[in-house]
Protein backbone atom coordinates (compact mmCIF):
# COMPACT_ATOMS: atom_id res chain seq x y z
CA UNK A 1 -37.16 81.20 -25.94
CA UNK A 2 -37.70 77.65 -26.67
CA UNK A 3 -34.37 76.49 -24.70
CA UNK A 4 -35.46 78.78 -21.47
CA UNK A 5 -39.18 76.58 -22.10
CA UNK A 6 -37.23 73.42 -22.31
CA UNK A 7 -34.83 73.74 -19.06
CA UNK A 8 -37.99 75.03 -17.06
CA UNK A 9 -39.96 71.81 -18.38
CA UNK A 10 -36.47 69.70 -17.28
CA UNK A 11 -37.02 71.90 -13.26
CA UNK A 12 -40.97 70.81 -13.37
CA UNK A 13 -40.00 67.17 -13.29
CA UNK A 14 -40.03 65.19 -9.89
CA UNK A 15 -36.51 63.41 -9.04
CA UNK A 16 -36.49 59.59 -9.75
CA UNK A 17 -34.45 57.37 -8.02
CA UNK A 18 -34.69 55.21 -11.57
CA UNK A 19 -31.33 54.28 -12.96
CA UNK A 20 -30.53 56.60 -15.30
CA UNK A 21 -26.33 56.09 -17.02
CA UNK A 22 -24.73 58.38 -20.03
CA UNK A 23 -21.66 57.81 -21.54
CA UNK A 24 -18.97 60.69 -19.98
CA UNK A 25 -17.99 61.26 -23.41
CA UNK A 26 -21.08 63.47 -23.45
CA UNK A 27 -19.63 65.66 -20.81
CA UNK A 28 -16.03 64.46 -20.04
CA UNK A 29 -15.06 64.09 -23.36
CA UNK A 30 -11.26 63.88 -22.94
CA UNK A 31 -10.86 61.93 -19.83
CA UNK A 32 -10.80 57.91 -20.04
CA UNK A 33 -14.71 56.78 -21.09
CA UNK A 34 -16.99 55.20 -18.95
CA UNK A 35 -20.64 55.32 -17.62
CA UNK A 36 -21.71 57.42 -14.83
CA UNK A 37 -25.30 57.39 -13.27
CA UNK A 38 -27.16 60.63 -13.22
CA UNK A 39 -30.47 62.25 -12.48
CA UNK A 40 -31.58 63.35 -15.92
CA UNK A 41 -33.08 66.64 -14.55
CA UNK A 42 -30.07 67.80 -13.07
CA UNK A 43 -27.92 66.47 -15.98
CA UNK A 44 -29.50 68.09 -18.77
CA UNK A 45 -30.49 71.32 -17.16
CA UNK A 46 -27.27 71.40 -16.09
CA UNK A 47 -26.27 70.76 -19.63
CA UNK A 48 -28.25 73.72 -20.74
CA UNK A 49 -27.18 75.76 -18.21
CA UNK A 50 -23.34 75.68 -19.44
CA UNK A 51 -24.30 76.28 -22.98
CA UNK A 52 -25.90 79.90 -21.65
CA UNK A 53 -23.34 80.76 -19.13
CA UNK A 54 -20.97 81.46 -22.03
CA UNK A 55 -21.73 84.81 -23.66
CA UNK A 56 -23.57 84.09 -27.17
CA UNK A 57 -21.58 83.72 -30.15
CA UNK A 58 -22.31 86.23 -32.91
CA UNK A 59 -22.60 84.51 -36.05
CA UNK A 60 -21.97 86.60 -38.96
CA UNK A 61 -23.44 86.87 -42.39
CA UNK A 62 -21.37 86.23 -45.65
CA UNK A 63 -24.06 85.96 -48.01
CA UNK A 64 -25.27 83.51 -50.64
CA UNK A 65 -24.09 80.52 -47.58
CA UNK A 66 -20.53 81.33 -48.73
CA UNK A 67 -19.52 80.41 -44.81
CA UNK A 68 -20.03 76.71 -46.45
CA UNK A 69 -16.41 77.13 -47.98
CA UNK A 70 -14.64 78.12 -44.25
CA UNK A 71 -17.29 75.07 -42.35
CA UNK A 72 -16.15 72.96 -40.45
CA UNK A 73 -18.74 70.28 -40.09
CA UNK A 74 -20.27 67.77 -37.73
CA UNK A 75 -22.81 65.41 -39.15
CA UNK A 76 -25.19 64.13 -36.52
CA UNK A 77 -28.10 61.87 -37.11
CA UNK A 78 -30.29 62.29 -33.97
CA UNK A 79 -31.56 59.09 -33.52
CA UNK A 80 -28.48 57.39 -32.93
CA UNK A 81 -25.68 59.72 -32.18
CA UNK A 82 -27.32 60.00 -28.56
CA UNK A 83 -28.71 56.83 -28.42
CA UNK A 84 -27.66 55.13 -25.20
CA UNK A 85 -28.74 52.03 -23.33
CA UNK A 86 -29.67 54.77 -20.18
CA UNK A 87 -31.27 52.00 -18.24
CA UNK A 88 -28.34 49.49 -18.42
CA UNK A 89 -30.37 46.54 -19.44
CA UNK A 90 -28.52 45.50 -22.36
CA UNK A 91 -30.19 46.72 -25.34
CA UNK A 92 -31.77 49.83 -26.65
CA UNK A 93 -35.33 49.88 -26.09
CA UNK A 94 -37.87 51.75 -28.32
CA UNK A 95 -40.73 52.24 -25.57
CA UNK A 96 -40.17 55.21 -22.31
CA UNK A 97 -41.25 53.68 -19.37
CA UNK A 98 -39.46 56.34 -17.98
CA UNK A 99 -40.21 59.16 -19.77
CA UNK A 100 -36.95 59.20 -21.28
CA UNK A 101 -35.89 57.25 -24.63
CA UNK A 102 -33.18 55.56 -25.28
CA UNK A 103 -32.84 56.43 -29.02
CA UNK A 104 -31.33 59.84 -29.67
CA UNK A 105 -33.37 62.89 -29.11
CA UNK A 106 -33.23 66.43 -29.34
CA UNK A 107 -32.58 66.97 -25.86
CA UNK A 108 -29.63 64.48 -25.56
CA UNK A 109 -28.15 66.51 -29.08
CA UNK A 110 -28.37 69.45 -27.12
CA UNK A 111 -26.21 68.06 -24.43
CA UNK A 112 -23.73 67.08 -27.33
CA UNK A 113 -23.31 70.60 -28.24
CA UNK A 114 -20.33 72.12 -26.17
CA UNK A 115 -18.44 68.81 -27.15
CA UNK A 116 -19.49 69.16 -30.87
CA UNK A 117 -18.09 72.94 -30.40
CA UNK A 118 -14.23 71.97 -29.11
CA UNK A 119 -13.81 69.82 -32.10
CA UNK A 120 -13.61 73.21 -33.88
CA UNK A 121 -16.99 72.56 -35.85
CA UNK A 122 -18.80 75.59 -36.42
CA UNK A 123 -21.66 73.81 -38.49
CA UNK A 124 -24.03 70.53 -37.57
CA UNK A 125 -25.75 69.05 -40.05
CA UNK A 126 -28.25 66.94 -39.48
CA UNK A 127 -29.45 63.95 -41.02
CA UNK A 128 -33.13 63.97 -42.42
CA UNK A 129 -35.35 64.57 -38.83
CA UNK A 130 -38.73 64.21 -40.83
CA UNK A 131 -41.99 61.70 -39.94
CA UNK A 132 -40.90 58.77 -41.29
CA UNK A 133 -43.75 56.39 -42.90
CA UNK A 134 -44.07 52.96 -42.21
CA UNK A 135 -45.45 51.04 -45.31
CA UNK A 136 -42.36 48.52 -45.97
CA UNK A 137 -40.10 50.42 -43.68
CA UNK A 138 -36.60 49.40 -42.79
CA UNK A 139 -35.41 47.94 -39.61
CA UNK A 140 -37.40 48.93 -36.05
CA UNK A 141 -37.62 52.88 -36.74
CA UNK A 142 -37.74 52.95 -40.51
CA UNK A 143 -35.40 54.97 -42.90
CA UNK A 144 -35.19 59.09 -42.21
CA UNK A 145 -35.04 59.11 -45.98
CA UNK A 146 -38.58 57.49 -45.93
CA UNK A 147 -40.46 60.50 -45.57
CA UNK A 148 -44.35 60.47 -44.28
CA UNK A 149 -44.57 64.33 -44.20
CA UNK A 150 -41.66 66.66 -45.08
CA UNK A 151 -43.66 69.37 -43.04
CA UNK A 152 -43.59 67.12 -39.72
CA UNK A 153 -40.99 66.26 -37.62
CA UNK A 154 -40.13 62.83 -36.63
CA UNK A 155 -42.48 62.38 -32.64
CA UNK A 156 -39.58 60.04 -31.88
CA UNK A 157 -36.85 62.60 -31.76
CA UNK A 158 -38.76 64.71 -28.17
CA UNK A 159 -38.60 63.47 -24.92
CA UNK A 160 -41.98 62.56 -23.38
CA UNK A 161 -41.17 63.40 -19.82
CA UNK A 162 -40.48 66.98 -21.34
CA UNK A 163 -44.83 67.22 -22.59
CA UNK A 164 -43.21 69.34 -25.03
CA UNK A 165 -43.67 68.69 -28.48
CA UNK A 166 -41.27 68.17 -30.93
CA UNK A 167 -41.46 71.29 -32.81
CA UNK A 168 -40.06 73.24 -29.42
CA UNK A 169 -37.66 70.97 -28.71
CA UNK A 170 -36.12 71.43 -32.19
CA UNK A 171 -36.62 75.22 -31.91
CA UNK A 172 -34.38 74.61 -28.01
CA UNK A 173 -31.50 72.86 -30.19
CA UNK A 174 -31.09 75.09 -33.32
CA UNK A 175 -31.42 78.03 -30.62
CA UNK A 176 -28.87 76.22 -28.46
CA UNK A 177 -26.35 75.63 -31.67
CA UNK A 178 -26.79 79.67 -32.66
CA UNK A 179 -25.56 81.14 -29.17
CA UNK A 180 -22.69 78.85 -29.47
CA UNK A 181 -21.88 80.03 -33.04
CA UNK A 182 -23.28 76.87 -34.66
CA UNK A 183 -24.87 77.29 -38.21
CA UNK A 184 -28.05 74.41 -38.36
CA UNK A 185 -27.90 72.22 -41.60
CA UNK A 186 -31.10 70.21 -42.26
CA UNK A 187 -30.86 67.28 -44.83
CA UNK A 188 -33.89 67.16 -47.07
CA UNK A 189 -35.48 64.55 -49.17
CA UNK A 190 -37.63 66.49 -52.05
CA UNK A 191 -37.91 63.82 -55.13
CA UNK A 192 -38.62 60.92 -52.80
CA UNK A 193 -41.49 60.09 -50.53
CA UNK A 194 -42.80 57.20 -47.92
CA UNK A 195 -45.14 54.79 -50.07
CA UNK A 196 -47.70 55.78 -47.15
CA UNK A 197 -46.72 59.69 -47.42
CA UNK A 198 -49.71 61.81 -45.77
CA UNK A 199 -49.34 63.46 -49.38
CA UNK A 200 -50.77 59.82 -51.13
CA UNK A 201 -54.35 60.02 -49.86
CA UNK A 202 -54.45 63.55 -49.92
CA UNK A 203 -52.75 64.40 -53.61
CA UNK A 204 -53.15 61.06 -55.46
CA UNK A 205 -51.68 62.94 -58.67
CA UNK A 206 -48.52 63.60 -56.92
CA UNK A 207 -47.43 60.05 -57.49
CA UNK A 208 -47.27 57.26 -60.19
CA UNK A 209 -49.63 54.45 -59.55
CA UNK A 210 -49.05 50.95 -61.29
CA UNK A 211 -51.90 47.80 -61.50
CA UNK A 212 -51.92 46.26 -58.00
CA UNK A 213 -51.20 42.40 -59.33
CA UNK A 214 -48.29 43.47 -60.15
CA UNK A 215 -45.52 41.79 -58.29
CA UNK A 216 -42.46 43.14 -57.72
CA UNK A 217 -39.41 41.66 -59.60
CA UNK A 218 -36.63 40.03 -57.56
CA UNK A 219 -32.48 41.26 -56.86
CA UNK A 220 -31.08 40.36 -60.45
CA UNK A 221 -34.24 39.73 -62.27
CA UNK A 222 -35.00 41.05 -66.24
CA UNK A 223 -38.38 39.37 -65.63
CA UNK A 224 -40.24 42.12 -67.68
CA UNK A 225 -43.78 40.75 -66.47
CA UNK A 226 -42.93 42.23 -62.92
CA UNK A 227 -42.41 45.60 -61.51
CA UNK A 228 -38.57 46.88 -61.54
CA UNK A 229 -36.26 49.07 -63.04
CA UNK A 230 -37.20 49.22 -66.77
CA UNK A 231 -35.26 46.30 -68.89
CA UNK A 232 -33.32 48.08 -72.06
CA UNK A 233 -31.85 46.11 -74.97
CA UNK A 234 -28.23 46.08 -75.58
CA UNK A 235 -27.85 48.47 -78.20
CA UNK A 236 -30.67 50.85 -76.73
CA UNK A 237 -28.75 50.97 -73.74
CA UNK A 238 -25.65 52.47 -75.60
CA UNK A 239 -28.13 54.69 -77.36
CA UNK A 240 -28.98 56.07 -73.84
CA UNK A 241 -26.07 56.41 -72.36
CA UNK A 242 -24.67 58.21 -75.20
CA UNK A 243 -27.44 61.23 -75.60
CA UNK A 244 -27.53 61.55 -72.29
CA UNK A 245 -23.62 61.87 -72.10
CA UNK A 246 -24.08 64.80 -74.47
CA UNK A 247 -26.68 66.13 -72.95
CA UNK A 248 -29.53 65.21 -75.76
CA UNK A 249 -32.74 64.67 -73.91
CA UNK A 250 -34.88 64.21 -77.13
CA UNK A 251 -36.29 61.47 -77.95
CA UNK A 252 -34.61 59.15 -75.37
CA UNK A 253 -35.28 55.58 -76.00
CA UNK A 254 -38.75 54.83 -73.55
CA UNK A 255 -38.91 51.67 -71.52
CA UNK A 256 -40.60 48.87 -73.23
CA UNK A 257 -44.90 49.38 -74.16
CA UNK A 258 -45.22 46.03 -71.54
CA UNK A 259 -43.43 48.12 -68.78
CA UNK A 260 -45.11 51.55 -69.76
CA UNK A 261 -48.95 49.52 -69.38
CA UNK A 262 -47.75 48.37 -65.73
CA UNK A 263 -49.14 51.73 -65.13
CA UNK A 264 -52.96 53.44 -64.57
CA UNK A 265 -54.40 56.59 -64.16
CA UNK A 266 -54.53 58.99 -61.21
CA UNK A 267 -57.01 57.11 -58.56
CA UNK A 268 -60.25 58.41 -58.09
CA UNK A 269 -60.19 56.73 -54.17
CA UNK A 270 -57.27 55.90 -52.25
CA UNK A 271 -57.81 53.52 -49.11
CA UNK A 272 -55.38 52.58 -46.61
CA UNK A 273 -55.41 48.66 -46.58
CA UNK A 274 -53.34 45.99 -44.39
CA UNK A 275 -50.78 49.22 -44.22
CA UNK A 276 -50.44 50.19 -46.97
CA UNK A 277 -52.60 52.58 -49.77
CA UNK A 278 -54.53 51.38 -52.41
CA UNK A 279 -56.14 53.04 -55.02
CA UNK A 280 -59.37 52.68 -57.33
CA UNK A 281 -59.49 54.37 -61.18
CA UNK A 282 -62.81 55.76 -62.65
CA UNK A 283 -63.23 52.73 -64.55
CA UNK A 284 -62.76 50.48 -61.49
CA UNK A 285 -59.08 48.95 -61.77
CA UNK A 286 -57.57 48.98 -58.45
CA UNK A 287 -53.83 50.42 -57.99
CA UNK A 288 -50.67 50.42 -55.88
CA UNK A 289 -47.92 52.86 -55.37
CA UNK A 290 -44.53 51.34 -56.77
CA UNK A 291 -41.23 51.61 -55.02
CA UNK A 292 -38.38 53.94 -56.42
CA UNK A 293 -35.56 52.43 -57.76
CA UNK A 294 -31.61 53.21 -58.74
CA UNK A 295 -32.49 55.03 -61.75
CA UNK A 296 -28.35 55.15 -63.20
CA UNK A 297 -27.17 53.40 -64.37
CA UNK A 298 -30.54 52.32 -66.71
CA UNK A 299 -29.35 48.58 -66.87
CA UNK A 300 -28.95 48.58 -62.74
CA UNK A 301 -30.75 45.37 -61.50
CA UNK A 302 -31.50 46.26 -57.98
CA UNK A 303 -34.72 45.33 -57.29
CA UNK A 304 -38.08 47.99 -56.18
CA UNK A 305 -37.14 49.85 -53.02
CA UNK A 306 -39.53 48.89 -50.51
CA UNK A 307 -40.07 51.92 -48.58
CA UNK A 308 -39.92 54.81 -50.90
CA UNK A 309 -41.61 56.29 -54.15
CA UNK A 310 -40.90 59.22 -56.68
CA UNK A 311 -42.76 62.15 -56.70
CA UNK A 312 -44.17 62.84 -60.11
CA UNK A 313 -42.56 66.27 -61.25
CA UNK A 314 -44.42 66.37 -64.68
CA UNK A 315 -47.68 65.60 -65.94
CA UNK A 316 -47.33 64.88 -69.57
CA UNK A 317 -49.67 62.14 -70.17
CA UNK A 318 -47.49 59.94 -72.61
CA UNK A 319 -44.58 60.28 -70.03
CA UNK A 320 -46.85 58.20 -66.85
CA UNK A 321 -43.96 56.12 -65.93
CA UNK A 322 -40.48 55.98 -63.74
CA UNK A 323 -37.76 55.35 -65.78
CA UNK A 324 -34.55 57.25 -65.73
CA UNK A 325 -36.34 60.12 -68.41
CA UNK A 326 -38.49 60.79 -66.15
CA UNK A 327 -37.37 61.08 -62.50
CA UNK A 328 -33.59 62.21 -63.46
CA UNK A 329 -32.47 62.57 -66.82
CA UNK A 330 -35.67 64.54 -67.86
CA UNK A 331 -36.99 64.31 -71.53
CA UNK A 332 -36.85 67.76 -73.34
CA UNK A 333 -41.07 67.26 -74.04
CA UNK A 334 -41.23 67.15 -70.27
CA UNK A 335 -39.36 70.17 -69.72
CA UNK A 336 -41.84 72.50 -70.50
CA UNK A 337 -44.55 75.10 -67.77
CA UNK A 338 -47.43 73.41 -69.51
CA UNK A 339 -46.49 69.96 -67.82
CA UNK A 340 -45.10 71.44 -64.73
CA UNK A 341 -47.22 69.79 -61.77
CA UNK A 342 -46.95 72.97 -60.23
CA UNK A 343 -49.12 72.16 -57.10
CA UNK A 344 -46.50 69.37 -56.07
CA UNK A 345 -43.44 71.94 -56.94
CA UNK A 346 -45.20 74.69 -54.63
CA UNK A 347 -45.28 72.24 -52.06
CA UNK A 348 -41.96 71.46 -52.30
CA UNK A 349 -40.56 75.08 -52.62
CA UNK A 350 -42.32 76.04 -49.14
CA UNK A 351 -40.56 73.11 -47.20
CA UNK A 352 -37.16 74.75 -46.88
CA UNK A 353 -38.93 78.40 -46.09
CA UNK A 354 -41.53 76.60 -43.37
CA UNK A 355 -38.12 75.53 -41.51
CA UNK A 356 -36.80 78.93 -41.75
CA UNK A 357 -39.18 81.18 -40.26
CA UNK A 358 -40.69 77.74 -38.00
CA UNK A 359 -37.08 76.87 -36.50
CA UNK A 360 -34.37 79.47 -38.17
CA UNK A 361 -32.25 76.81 -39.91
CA UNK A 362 -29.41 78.16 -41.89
CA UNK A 363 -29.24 75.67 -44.97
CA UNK A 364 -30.12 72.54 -46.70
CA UNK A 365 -28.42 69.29 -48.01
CA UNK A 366 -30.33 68.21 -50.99
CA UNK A 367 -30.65 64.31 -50.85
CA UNK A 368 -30.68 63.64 -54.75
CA UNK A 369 -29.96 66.79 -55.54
CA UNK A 370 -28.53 66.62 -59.25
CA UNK A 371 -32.22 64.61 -60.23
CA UNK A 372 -34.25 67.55 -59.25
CA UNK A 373 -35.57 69.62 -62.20
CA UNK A 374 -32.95 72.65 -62.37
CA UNK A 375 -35.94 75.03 -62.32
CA UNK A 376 -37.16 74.11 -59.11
CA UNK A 377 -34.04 74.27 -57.67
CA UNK A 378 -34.33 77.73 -58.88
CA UNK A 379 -37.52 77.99 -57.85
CA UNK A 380 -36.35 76.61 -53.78
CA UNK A 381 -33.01 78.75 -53.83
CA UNK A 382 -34.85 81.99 -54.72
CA UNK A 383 -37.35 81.65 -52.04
CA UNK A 384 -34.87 80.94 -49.47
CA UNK A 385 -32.68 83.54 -50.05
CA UNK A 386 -35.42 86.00 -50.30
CA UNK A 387 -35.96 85.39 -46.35
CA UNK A 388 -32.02 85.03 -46.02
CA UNK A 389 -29.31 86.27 -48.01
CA UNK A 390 -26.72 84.32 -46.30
CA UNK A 391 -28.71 80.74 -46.45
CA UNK A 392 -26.74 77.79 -47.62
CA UNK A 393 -27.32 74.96 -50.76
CA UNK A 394 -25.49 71.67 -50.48
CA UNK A 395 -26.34 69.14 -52.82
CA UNK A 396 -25.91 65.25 -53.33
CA UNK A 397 -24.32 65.39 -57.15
C-alpha cells in the first residue's frame, strides 16, 4: 500500500529542529486560524495516521459514473491549495532546502483530506497534475494546462525528503481519498499540448508546423502577414457562423490561401534550440510549432497562446492548418477513418486507462471537451468503462 510506503518513508526521516509552520485550518479547521510550528514527520504521519484509524469507507458502484449526479465536489489544484510559506520567510519559495516545498504537494493534499471530508464532499477533483512544459510557459511554474507529457506526472507535486517518487505519492493520496469514501477526479487536457511536449520530437506528425519567420501577430491585430487566429471577411464570417449553427460542416469557408501557406510539411528533424523545438522539411525549410488560439468565436482577436499547441486529429492533406474547421468545428471531408491520425488518437485513448489501472482514479474532466472529435470520445469512454463500469465523464461544453 502506497500510503503504508509513504508514512514509513515520513518515520525514516531524522527530526529537524528547522522551522517548520502550517496553517491550523489544515487540522483545526473550525477553531479561530492561525499558524502553529510543527515537526513535519510527526505532523503528517500523524495526519495519515487519523485518516486509517477510521474504519474504510465502502464506496459503492452505480454504474456508467451516475454517482456524478448525487457528488458533492471539492476542486483542489495541488500546487496551491497546500501551498504555504512553511518557513515563515515571507514568500513562497520554489527550491527545498529542506526537503520540504512550499508549493502544494501530494503529501500536504493528503493532510487536507479529513477536512475536505466534513464539508460533506464525497468527490475531489483535481486540477490537471501532468509535466508541465516550459517553452513560453506562464508565470514561475508554468500552466497545468501546458502539458509536456500527459503520461507523466508533474516532479513538483512529491516531496523530496520523502525519496519517493511521484507516481507513489499519488497512488498514497487517491488510496487515502478511497478509505475515506472519496471518488478521485483527474482533469485532463487531450486536444492541447506544451509547444515543447515530449510528443514534438518524438511524433513530429502529431502537430501542425508553420515557417519559422513567421512572427506572431499582436492582441487586436488583423495583420494577415503574421501568425494568429485566421482573419475572415465580413460576410464569410456570417456564412460561418450560420452552417455551423445548423450543423453544416461542408464546405466551410477556409482561412485565407496567405494564412493556409504560413504552414509546411511534417519535419524530417526536430531540434531543441534556445528552448524551444525547431524543425527542418525534406526540402530544407526550417519550422516552428505555432501556439493554439480561441478558436470561437472565428473573428476572436486574441493573439497566439504562448505556451500551448493543438494536436492534429486528422491528416487530410488540404486541411494542414488550425482554424476553427479543423481543431473544433470539424469539416465533414475530415470526418472520415481514412484521415483519422489514428496513432495520435491511440495515444490519447490509453491516457485515461494508464491512470486507472497505474493509480485507480474514478473519472475524468475533459478540458475542451465539446472540440474533441465525438468518435474519440467514443473511442476514450468505451475503453474506460471496459476496465470500470461505474467510471465517470465530465466535460468542458
Amino acid at each position: 500500500m502506497s500510503l503504508t510506503l509513504l508514512r514509513q518513508s515520513l518515520q525514516s526521516l531524522l527530526d529537524t529542529a528547522e522551522t517548520y509552520q502550517v496553517p491550523t485550518l489544515w487540522d483545526r479547521p473550525f477553531e479561530p486560524p492561525s499558524v502553529k510550528s510543527v515537526s513535519p514527520k510527526k505532523y503528517y504521519s500523524d495526519a495519515i495516521d487519523k485518516i486509517l484509524s477510521v474504519p474504510e469507507e465502502p464506496i459503492v458502484p452505480v454504474g456508467k459514473g451516475e454517482w456524478t449526479k448525487f457528488a458533492s465536489i471539492y476542486n483542489l489544484f495541488v500546487r496551491a491549495t497546500t501551498a504555504f510559506d512553511h518557513d515563515g520567510k515571507g514568500q513562497l519559495d520554489i527550491g527545498t532546502e529542506s526537503g520540504f516545498r512550499d508549493t502544494g504537494t501530494f503529501l500536504k493534499s493528503i493532510a487536507l483530506l479529513p477536512y475536505i471530508k466534513t464539508l460533506g464532499a464525497n468527490v475531489v477533483h483535481l486540477l490537471p497534475i501532468t509535466a508541465i512544459g516550459k517553452d513560453g510557459n506562464k508565470g514561475t511554474l508554468g500552466s497545468p494546462y501546458a502539458i509536456k507529457n500527459p503520461y507523466k506526472l508533474d516532479e513538483r507535486l512529491a516531496e523530496p525528503a520523502l525519496k519517493l517518487d511521484v507516481e507513489t505519492e499519488f497512488k498514497a493520496f487517491t488510496e487515502a481519498c478511497h478509505h475515506l469514501g472519496l471518488r478521485v477526479v483527474v482533469e485532463f487536457v487531450f486536444r492541447t499540448a506544451a509547444k515543447d511536449g515530449d510528443w514534438v520530437k518524438e511524433h513530429p506528425e502529431w502537430f501542425y508546423w508553420i515557417d519559422e519567420k513567421i512572427e506572431n501577430r499582436e492582441s487586436g491585430s488583423a495583420d494577415e502577414t503574421r501568425y494568429g487566429n485566421p482573419v475572415f471577411t465580413e460576410k464569410e464570417l456570417i456564412t460561418i457562423i450560420s452552417q455551423v449553427e445548423l450543423k453544416n460542416f461542408t464546405h466551410l469557408p477556409e482561412p485565407h490561401e496567405g494564412y493556409r501557406q504560413m504552414f509546411t510539411a511534417v519535419p524530417q528533424t526536430v531540434e531543441m534550440i534556445n528552448g524551444r523545438y525547431i524543425g527542418t522539411t525534406a526540402d530544407g525549410q526550417t519550422c516552428r510549432i505555432p501556439g493554439a488560439f480561441a478558436d470561437w468565436p472565428p473573428q476572436d482577436t486574441q493573439p497566439p497562446w504562448g505556451d500551448v499547441t493543438y494536436l492534429r486529429m486528422y491528416t487530410h492533406p488540404d486541411f494542414n492548418y488550425i482554424a476553427y474547421n479543423t481543431i473544433r468545428m470539424y469539416a465533414s471531408q475530415l470526418v472520415s477513418e481514412a484521415f483519422i491520425n489514428r496513432p495520435l488518437w491511440d495515444a490519447i485513448a490509453g491516457i485515461i486507462p494508464y491512470y486507472q489501472k497505474t493509480f485507480g482514479i474514478d473519472g475524468v474532466m475533459i478540458d475542451m471537451g465539446h472540440a474533441l472529435p465525438s468518435e474519440l470520445k467514443r473511442e476514450m469512454v468505451a475503453a474506460a468503462r471496459n476496465l470500470n463500469s461505474d467510471f465517470a465523464f465530465w466535460d468542458e461544453n
